[in-house]
C-alpha atoms as a PDB file:
ATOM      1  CA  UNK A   1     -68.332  33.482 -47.717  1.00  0.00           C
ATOM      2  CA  UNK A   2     -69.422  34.033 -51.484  1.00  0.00           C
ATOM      3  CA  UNK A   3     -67.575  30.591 -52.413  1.00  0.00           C
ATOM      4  CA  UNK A   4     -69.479  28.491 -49.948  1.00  0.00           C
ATOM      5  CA  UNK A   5     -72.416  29.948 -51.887  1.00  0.00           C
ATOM      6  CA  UNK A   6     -71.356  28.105 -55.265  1.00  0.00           C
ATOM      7  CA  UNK A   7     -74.057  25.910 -56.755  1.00  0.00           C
ATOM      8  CA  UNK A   8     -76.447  26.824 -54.980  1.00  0.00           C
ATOM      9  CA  UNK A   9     -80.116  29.354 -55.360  1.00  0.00           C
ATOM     10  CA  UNK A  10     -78.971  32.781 -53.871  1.00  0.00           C
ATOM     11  CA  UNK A  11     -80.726  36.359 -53.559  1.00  0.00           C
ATOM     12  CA  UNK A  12     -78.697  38.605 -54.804  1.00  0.00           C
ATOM     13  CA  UNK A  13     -80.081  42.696 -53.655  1.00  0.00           C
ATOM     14  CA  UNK A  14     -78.947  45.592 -55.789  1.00  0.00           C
ATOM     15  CA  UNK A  15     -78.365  48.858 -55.773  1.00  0.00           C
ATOM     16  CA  UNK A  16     -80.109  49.092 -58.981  1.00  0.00           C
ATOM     17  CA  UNK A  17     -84.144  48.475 -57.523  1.00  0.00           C
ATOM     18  CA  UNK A  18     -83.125  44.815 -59.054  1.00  0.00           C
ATOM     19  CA  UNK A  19     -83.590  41.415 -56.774  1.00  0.00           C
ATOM     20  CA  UNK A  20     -82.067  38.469 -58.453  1.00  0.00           C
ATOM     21  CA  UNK A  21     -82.476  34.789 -57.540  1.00  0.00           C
ATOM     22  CA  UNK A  22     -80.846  31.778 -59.164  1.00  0.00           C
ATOM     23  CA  UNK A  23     -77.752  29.123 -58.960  1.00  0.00           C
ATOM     24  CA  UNK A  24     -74.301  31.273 -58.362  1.00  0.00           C
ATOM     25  CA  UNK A  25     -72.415  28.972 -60.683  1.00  0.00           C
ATOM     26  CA  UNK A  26     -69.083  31.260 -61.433  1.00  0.00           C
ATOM     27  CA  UNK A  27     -67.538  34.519 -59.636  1.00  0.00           C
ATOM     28  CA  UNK A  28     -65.546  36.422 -62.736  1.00  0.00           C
ATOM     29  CA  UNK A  29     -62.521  37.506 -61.520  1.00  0.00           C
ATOM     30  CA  UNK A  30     -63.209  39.997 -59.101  1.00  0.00           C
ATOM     31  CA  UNK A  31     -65.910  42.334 -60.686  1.00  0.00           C
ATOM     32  CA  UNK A  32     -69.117  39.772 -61.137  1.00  0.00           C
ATOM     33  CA  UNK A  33     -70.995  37.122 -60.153  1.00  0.00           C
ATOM     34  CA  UNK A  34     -72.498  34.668 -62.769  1.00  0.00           C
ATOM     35  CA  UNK A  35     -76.169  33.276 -61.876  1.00  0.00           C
ATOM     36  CA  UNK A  36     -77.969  30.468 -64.003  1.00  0.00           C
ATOM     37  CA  UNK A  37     -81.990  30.059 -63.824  1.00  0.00           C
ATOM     38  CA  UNK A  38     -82.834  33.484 -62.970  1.00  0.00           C
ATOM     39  CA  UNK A  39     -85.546  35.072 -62.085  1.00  0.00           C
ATOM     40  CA  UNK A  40     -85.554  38.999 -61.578  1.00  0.00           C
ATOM     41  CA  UNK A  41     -87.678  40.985 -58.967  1.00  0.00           C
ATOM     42  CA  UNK A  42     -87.950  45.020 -60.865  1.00  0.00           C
ATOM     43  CA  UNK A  43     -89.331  47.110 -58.193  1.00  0.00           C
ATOM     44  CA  UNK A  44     -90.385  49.123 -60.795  1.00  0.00           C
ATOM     45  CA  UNK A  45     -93.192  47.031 -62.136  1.00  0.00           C
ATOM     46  CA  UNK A  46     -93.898  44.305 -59.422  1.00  0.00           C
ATOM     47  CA  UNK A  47     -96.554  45.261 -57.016  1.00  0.00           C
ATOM     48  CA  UNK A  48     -95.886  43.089 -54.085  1.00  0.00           C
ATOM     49  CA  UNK A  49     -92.869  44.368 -52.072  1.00  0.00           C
ATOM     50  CA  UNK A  50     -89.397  42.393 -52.588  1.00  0.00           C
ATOM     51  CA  UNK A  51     -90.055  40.619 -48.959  1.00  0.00           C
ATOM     52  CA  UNK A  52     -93.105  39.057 -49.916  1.00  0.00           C
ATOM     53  CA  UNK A  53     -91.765  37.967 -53.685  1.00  0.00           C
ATOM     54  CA  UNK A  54     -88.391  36.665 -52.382  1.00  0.00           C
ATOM     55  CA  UNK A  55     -90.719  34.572 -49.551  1.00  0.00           C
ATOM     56  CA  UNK A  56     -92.946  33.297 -52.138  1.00  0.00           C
ATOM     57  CA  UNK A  57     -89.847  31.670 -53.904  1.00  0.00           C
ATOM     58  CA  UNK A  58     -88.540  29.904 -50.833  1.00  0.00           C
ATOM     59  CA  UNK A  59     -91.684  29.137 -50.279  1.00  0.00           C
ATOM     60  CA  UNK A  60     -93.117  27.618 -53.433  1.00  0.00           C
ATOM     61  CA  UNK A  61     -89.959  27.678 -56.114  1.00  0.00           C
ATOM     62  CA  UNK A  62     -89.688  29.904 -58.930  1.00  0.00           C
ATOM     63  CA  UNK A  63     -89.655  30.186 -62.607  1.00  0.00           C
ATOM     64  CA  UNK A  64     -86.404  31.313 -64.096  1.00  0.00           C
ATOM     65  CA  UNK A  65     -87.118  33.941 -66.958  1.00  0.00           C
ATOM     66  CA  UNK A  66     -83.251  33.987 -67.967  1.00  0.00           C
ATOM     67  CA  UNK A  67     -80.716  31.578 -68.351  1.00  0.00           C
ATOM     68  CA  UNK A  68     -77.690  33.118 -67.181  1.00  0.00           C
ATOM     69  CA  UNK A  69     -76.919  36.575 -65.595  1.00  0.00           C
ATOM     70  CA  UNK A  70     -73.695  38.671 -64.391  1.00  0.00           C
ATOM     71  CA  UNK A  71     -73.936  40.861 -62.370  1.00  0.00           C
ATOM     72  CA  UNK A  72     -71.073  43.332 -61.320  1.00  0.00           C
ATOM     73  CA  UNK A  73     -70.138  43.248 -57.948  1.00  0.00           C
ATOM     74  CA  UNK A  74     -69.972  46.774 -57.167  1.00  0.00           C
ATOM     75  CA  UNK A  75     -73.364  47.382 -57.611  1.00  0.00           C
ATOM     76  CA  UNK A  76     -74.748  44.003 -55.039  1.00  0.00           C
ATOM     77  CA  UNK A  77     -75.750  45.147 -51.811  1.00  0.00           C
ATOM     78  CA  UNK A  78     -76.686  42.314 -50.163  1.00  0.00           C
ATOM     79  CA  UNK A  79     -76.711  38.002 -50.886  1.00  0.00           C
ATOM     80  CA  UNK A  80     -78.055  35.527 -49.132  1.00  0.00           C
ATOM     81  CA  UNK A  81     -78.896  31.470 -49.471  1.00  0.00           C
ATOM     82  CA  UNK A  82     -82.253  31.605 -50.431  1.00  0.00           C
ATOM     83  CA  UNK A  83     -82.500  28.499 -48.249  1.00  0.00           C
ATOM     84  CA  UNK A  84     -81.781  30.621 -45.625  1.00  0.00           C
ATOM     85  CA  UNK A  85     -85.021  33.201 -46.033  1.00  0.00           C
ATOM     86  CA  UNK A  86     -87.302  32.971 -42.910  1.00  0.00           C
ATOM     87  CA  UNK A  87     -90.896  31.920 -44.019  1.00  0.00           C
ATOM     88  CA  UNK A  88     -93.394  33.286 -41.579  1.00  0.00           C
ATOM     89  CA  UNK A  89     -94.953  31.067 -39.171  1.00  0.00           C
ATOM     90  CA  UNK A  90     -92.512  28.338 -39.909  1.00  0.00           C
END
């Protein structure tokens, strides 16, 4: 599954209260996944839940904030195509 998501915008869920979504360009051997154009959902400091920001990029696009991330594997819960979000009312 992961490399038919290759080159292309993901939403990657972790354990950590941190959302990412970018381009999964690279998995590193078998402990992380390498995103490009990243922008990070904190649920710490955003006020609108993680449904509504992760719709609002499918929706509309997003602005990346970082170039490049890795992030380890053990500590994703969930990914997903972003293309693949359900916008309501669609």
């Amino acid at each position: 599954m992961i490399p038919d998501f290759l080159n292309q915008n993901v939403v990657v869920d972790t354990e950590t209260g941190l959302t990412f979504i970018g381009r999964l360009t690279a998995l590193q051997d078998t402990r992380s996944l390498v995103l490009e154009h990243v922008t990070i959902y904190d649920e710490t400091t955003i006020r609108i839940s993680v449904e509504e920001y992760i719709i609002e990029c499918a929706e509309n696009g997003f602005a990346p904030v970082r170039k490049t991330v890795c992030i380890n594997r053990d500590k994703v819960v969930s990914m997903s195509l972003l293309a693949d979000i359900i916008i309501p009312g669609e």
